[in-house]
PDB file of N, CA and C in Angstrom:
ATOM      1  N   UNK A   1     -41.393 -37.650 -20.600  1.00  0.00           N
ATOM      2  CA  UNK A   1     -40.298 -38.457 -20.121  1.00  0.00           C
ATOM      3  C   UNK A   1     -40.157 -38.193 -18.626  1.00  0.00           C
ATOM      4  N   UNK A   2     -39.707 -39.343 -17.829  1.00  0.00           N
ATOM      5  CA  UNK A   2     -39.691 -38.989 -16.260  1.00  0.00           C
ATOM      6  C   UNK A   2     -38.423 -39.576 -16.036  1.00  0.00           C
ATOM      7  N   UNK A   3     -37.706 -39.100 -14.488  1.00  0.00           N
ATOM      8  CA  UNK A   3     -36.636 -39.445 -13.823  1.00  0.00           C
ATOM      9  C   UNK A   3     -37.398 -40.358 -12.800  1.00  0.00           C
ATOM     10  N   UNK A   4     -37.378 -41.371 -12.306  1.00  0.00           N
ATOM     11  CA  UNK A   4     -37.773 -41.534 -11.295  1.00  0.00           C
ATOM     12  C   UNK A   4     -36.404 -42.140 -10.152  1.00  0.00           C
ATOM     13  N   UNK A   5     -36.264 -41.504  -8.928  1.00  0.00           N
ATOM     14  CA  UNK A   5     -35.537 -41.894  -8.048  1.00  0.00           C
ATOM     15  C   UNK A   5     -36.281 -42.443  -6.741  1.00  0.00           C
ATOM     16  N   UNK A   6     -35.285 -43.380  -6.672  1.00  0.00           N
ATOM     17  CA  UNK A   6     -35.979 -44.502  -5.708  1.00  0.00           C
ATOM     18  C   UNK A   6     -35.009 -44.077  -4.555  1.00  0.00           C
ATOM     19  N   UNK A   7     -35.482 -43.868  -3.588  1.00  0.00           N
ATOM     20  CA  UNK A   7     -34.665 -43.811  -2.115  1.00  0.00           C
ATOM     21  C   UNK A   7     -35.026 -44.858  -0.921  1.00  0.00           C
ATOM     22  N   UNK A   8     -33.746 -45.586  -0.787  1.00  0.00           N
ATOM     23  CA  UNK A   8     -34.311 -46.837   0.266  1.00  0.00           C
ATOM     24  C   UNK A   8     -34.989 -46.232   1.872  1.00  0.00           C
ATOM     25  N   UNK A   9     -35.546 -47.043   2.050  1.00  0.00           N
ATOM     26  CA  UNK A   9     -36.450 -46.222   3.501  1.00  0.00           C
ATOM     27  C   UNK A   9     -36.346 -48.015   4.050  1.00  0.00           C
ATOM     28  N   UNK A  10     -35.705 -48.716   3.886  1.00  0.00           N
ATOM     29  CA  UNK A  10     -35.507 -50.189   4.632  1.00  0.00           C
ATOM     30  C   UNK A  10     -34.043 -50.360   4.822  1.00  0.00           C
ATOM     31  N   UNK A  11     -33.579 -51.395   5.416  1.00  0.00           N
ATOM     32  CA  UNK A  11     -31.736 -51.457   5.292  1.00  0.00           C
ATOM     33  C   UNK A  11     -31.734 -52.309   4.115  1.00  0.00           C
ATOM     34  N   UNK A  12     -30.266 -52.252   3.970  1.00  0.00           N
ATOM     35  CA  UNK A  12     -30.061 -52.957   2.720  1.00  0.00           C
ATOM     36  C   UNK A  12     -30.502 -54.797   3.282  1.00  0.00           C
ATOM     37  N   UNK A  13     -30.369 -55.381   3.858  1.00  0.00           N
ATOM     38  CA  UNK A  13     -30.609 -56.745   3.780  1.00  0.00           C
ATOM     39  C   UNK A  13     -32.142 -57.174   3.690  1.00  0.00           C
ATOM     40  N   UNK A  14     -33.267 -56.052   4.068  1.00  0.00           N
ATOM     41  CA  UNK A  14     -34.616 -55.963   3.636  1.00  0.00           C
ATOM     42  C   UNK A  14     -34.786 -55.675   2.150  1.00  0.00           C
ATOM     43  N   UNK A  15     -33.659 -54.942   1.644  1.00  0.00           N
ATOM     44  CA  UNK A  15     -33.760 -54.168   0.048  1.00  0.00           C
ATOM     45  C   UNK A  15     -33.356 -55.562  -0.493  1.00  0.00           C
ATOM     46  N   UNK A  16     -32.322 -56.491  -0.629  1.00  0.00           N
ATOM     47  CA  UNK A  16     -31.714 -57.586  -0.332  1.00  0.00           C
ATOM     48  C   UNK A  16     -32.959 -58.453  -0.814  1.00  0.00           C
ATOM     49  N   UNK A  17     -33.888 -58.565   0.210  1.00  0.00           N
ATOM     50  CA  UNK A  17     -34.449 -59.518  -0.067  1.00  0.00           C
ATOM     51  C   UNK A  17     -35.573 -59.701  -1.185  1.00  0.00           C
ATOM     52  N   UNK A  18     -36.095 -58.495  -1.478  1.00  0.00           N
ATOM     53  CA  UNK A  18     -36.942 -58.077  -2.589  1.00  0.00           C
ATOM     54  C   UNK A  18     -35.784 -57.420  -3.969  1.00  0.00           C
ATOM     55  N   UNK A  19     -34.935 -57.791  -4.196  1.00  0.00           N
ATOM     56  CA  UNK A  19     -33.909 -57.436  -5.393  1.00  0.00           C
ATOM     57  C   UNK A  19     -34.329 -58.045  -6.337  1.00  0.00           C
ATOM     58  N   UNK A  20     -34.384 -59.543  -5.914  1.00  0.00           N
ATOM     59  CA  UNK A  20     -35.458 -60.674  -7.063  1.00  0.00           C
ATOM     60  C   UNK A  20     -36.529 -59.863  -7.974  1.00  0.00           C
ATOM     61  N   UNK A  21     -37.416 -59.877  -7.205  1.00  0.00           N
ATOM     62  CA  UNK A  21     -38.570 -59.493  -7.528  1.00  0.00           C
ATOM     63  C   UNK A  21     -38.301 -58.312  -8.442  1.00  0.00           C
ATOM     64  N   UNK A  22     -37.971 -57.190  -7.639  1.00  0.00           N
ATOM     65  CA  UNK A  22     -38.006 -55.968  -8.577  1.00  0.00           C
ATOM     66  C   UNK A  22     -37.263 -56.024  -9.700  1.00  0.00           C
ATOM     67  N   UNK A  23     -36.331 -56.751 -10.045  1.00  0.00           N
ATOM     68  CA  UNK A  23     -35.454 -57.187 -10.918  1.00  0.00           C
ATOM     69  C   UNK A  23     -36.458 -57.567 -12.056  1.00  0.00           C
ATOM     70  N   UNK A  24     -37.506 -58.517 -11.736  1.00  0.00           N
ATOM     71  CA  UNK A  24     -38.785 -59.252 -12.638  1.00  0.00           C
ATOM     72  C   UNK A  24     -39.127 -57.876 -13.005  1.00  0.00           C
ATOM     73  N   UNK A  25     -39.688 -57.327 -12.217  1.00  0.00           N
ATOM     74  CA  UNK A  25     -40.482 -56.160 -12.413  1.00  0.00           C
ATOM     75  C   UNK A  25     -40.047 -54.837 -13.158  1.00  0.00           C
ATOM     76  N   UNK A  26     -38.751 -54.854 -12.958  1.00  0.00           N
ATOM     77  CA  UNK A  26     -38.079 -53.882 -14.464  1.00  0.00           C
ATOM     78  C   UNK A  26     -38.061 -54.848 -15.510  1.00  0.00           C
ATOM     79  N   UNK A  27     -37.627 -55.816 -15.557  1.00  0.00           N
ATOM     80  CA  UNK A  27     -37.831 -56.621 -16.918  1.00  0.00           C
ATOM     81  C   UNK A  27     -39.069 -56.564 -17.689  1.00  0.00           C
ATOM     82  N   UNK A  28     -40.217 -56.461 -17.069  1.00  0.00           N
ATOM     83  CA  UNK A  28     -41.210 -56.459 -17.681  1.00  0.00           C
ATOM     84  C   UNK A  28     -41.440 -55.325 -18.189  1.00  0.00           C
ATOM     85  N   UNK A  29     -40.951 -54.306 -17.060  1.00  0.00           N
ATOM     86  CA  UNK A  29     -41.191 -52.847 -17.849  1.00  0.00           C
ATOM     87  C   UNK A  29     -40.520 -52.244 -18.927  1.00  0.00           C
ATOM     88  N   UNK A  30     -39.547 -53.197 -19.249  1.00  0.00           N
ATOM     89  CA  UNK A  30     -38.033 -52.907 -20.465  1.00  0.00           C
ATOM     90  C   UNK A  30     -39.440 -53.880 -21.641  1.00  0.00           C
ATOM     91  N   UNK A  31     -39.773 -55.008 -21.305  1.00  0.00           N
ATOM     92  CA  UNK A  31     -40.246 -55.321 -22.144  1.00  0.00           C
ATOM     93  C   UNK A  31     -41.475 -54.616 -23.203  1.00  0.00           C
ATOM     94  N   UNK A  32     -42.245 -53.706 -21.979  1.00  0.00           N
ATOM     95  CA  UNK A  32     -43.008 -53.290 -22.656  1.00  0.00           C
ATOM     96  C   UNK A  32     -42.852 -51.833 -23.048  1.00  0.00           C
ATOM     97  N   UNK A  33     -41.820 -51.577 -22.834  1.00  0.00           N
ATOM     98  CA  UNK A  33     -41.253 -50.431 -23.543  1.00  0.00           C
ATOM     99  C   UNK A  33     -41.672 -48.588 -22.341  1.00  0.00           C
ATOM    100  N   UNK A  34     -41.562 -49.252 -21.080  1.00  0.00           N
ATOM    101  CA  UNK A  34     -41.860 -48.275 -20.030  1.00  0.00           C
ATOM    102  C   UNK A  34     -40.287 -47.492 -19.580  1.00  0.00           C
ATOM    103  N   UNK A  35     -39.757 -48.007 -19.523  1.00  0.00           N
ATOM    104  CA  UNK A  35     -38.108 -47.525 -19.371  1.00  0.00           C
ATOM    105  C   UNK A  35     -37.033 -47.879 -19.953  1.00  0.00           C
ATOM    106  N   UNK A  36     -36.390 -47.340 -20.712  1.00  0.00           N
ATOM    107  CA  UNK A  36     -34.971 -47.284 -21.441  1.00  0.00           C
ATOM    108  C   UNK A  36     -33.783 -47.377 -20.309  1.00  0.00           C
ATOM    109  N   UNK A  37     -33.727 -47.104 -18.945  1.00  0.00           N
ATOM    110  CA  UNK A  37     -32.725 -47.338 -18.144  1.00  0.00           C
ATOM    111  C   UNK A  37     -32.998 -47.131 -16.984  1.00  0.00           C
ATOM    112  N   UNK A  38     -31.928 -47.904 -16.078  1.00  0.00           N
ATOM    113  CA  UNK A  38     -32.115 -48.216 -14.666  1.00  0.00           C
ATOM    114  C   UNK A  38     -30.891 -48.820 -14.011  1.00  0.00           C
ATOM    115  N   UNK A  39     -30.783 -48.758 -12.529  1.00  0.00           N
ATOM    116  CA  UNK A  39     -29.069 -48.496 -11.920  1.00  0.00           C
ATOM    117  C   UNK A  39     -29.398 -48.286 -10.736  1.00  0.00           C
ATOM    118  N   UNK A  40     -28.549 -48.686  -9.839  1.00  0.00           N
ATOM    119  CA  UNK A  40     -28.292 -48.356  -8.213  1.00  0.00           C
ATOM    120  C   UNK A  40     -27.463 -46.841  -8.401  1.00  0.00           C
ATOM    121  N   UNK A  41     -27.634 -46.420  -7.260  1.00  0.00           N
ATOM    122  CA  UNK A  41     -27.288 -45.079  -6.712  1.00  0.00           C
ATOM    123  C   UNK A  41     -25.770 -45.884  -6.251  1.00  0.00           C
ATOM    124  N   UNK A  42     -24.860 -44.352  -6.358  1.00  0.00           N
ATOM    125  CA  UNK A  42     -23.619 -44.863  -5.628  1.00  0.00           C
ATOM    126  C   UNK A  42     -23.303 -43.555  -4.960  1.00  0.00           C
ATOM    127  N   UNK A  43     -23.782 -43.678  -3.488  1.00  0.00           N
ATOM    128  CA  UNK A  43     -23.600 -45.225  -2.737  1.00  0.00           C
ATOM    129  C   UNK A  43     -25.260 -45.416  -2.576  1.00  0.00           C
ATOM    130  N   UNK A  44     -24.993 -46.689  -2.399  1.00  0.00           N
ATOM    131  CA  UNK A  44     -26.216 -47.394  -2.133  1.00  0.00           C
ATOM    132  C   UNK A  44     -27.203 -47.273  -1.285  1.00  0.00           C
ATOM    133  N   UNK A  45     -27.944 -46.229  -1.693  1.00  0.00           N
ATOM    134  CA  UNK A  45     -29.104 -45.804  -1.195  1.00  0.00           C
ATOM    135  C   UNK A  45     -30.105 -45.638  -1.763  1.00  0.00           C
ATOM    136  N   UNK A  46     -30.518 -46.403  -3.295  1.00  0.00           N
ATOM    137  CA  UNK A  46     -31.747 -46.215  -3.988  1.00  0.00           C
ATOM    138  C   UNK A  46     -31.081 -46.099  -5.088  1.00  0.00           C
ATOM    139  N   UNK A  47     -31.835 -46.273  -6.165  1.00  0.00           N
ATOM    140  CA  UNK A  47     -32.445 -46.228  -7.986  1.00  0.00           C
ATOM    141  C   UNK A  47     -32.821 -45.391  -8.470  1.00  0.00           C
ATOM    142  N   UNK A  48     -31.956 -45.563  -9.828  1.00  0.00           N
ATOM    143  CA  UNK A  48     -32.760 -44.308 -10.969  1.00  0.00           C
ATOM    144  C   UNK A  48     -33.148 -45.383 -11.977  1.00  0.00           C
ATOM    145  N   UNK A  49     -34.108 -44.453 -12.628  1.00  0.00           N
ATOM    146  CA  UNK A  49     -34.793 -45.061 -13.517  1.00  0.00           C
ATOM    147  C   UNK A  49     -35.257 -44.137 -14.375  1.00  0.00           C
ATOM    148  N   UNK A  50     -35.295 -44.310 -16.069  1.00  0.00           N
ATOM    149  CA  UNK A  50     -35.603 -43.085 -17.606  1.00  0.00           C
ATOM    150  C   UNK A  50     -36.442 -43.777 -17.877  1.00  0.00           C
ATOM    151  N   UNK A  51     -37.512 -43.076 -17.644  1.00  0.00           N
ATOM    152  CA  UNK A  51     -38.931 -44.035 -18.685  1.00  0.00           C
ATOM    153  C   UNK A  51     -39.395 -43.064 -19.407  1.00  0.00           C
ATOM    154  N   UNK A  52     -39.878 -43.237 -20.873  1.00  0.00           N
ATOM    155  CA  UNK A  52     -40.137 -42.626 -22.138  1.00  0.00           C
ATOM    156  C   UNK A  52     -41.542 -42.355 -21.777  1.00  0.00           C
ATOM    157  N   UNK A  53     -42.554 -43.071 -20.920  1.00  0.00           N
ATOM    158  CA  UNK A  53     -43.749 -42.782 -20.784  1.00  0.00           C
ATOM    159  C   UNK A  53     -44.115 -41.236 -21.029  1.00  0.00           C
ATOM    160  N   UNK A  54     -45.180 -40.734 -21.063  1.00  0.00           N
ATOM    161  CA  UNK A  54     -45.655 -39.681 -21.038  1.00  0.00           C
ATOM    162  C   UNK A  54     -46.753 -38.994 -20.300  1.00  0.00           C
ATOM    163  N   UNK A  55     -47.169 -40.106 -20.166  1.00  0.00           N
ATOM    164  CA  UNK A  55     -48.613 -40.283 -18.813  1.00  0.00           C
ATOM    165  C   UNK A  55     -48.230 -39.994 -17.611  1.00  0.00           C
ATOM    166  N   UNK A  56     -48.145 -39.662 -16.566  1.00  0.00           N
ATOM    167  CA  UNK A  56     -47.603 -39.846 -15.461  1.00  0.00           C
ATOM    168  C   UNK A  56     -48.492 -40.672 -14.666  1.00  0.00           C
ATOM    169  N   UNK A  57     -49.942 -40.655 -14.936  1.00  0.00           N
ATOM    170  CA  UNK A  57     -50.618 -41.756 -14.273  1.00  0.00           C
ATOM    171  C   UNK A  57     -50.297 -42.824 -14.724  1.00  0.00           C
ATOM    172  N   UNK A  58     -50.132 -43.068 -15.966  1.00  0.00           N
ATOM    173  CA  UNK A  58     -49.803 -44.505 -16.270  1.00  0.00           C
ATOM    174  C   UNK A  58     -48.412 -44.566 -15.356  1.00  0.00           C
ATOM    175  N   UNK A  59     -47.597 -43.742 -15.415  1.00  0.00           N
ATOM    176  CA  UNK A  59     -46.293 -44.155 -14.752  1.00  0.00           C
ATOM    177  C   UNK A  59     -46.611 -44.516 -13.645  1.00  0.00           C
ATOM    178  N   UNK A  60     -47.249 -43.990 -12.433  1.00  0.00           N
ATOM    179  CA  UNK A  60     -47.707 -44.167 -11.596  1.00  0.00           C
ATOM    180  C   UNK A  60     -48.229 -45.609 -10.846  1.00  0.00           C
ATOM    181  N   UNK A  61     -49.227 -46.037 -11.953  1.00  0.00           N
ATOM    182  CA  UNK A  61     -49.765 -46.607 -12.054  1.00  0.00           C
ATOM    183  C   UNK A  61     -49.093 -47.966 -12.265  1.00  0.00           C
ATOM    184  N   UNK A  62     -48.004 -47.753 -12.959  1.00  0.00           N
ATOM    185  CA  UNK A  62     -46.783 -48.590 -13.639  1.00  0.00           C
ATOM    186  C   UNK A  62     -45.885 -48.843 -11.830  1.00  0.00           C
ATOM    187  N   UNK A  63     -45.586 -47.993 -11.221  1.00  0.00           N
ATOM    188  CA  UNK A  63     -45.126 -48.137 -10.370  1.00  0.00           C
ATOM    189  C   UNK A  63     -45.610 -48.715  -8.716  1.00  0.00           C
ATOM    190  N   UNK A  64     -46.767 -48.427  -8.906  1.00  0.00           N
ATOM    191  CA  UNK A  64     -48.078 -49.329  -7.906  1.00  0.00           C
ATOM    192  C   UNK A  64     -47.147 -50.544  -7.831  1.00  0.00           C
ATOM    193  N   UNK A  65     -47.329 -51.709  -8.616  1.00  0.00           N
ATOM    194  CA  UNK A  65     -46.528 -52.826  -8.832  1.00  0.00           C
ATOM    195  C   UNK A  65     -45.281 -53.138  -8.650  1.00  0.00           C
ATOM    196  N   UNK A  66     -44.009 -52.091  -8.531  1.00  0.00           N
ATOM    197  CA  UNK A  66     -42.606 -52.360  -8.012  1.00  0.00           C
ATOM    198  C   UNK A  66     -42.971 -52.892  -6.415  1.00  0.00           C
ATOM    199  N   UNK A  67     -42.442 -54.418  -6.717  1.00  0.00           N
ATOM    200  CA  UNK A  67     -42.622 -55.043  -5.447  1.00  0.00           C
ATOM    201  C   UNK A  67     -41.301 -54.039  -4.317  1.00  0.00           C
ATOM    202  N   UNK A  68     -40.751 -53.117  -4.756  1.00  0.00           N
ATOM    203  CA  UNK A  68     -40.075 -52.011  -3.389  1.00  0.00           C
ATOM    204  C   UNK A  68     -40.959 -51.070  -3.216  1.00  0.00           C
ATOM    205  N   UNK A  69     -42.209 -50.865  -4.474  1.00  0.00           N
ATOM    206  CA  UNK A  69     -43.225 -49.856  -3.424  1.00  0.00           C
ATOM    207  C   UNK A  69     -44.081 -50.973  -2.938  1.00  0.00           C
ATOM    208  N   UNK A  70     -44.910 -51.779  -3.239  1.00  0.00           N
ATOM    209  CA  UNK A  70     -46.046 -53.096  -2.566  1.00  0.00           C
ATOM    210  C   UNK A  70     -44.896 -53.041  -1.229  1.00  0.00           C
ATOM    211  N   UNK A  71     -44.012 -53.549  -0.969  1.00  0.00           N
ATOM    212  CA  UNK A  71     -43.171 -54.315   0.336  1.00  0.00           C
ATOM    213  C   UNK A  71     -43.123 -52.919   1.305  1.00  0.00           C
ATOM    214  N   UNK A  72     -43.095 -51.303   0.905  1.00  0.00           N
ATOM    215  CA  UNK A  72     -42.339 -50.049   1.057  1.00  0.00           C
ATOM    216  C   UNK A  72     -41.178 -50.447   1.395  1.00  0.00           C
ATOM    217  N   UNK A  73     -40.669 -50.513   0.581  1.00  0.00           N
ATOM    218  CA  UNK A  73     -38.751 -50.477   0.481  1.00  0.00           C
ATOM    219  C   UNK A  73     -38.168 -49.464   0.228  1.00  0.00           C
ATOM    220  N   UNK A  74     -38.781 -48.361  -1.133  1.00  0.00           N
ATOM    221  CA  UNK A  74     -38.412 -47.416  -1.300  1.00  0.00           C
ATOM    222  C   UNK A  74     -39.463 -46.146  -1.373  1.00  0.00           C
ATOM    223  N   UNK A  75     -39.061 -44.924  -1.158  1.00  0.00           N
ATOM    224  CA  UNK A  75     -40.224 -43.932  -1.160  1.00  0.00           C
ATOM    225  C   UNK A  75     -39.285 -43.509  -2.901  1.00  0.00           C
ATOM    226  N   UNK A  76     -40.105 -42.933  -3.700  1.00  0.00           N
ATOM    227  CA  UNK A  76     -40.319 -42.757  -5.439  1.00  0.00           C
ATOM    228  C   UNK A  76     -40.600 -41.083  -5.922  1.00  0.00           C
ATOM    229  N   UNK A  77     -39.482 -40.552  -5.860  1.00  0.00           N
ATOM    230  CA  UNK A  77     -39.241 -38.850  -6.676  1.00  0.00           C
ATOM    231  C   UNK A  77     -39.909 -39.007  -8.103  1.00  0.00           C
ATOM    232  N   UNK A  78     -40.705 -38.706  -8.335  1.00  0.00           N
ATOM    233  CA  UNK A  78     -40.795 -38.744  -9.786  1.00  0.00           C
ATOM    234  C   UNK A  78     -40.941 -37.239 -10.495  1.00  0.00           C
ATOM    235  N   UNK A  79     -39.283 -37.569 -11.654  1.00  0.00           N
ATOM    236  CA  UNK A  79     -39.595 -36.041 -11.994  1.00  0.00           C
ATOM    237  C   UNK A  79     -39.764 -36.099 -13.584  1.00  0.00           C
ATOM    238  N   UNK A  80     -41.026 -34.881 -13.784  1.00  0.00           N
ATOM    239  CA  UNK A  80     -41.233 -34.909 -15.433  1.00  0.00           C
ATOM    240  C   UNK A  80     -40.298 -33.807 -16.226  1.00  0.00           C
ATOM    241  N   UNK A  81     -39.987 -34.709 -17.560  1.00  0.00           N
ATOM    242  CA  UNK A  81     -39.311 -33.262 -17.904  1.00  0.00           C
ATOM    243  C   UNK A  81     -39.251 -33.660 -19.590  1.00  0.00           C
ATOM    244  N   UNK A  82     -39.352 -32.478 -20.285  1.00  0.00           N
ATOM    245  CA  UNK A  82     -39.231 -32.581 -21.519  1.00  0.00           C
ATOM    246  C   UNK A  82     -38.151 -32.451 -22.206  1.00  0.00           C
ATOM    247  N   UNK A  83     -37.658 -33.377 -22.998  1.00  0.00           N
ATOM    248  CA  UNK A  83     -35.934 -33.089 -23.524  1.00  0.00           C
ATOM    249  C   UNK A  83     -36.247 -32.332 -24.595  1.00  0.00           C
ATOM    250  N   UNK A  84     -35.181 -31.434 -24.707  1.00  0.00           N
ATOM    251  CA  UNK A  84     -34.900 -30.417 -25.753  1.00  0.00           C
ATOM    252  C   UNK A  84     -33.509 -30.990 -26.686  1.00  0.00           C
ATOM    253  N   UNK A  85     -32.473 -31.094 -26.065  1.00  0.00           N
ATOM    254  CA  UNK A  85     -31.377 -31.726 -26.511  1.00  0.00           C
ATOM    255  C   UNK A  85     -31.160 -33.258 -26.140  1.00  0.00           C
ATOM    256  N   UNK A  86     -30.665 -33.890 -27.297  1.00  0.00           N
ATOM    257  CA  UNK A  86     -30.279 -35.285 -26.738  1.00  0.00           C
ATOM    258  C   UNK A  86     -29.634 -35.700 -27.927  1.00  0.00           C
ATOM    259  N   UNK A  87     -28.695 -36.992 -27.657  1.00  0.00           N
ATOM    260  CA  UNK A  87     -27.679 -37.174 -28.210  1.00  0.00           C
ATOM    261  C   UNK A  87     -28.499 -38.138 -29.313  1.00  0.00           C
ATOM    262  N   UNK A  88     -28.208 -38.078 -30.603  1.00  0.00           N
ATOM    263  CA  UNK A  88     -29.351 -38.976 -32.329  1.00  0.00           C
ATOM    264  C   UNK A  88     -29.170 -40.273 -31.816  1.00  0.00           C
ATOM    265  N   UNK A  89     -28.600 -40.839 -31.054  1.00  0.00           N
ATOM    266  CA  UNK A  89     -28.421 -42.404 -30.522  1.00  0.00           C
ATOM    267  C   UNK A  89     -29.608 -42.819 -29.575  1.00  0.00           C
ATOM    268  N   UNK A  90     -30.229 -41.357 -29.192  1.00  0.00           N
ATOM    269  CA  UNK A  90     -30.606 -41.976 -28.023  1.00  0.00           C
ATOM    270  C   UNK A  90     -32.531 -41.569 -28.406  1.00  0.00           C
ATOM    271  N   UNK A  91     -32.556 -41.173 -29.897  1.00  0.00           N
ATOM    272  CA  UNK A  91     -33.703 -40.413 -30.495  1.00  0.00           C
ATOM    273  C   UNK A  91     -34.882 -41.691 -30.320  1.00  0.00           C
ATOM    274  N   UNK A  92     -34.637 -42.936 -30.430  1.00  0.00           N
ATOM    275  CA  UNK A  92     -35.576 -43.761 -30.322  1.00  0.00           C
ATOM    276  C   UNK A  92     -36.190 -43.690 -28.958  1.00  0.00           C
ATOM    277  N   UNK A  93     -35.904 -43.417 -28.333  1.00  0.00           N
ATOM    278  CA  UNK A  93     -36.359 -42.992 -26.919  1.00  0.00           C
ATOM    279  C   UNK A  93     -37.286 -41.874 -26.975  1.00  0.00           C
ATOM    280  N   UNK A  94     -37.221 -40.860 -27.811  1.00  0.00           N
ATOM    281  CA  UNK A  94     -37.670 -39.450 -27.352  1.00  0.00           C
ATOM    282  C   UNK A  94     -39.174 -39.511 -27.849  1.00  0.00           C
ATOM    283  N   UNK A  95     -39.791 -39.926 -27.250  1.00  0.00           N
ATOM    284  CA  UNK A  95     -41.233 -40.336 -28.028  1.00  0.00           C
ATOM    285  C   UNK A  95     -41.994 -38.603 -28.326  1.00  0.00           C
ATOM    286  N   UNK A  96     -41.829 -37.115 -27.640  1.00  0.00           N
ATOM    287  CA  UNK A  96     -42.324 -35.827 -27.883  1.00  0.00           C
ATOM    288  C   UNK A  96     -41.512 -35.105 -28.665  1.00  0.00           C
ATOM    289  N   UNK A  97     -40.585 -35.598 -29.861  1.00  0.00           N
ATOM    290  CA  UNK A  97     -39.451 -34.697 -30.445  1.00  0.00           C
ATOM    291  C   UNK A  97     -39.885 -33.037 -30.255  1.00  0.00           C
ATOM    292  N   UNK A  98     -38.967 -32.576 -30.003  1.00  0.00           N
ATOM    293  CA  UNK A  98     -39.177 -31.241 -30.362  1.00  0.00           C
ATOM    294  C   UNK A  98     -39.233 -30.646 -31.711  1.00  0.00           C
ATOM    295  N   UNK A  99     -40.265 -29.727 -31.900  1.00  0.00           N
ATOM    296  CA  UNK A  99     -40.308 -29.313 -33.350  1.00  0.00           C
ATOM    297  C   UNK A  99     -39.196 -28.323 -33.849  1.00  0.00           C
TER     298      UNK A  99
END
């Protein structure tokens, strides 16, 4: 499972203009089952994002394509981490259960 945080490195009316796009571009990734959630920072300075992946190249790889990295809009923290605790609502997500 990864955190990934997005930090803007453009002003907001450049971030502004690629919102469209990346908007497509999480949709697709909800579709195919790459992230369970995603959100602006407050204050507005970049994105989080929970993706169930496990690959980090695929994540990676997954992230090549955010038209805010193609444009560089945002520079991309990506952190891995394995859940130990989590709330039974949220178990469909946890694709490495702990034994």
């Amino acid at each position: 499972m990864f955190v990934i945080l997005l930090s803007y490195i453009k002003p907001l009316e450049i971030v502004d203009q690629y919102l469209a796009e990346h908007a497509s571009f999480l949709d697709e990734c909800y579709r195919k089952n790459y992230f369970f959630v995603s959100g602006r920072k407050i204050p507005r300075t970049g994105g989080v994002i929970l993706s169930q992946l496990t690959d980090r190249n695929e994540l990676e790889a997954v992230i090549k394509n955010d038209p805010f990295n193609v444009h560089q809009i945002a520079d991309y923290d990506i952190i891995e981490f394995s859940p130990t605790k989590y709330n039974p609502d949220f178990s469909g997500f946890i694709m490495d259960k702990p034994k």
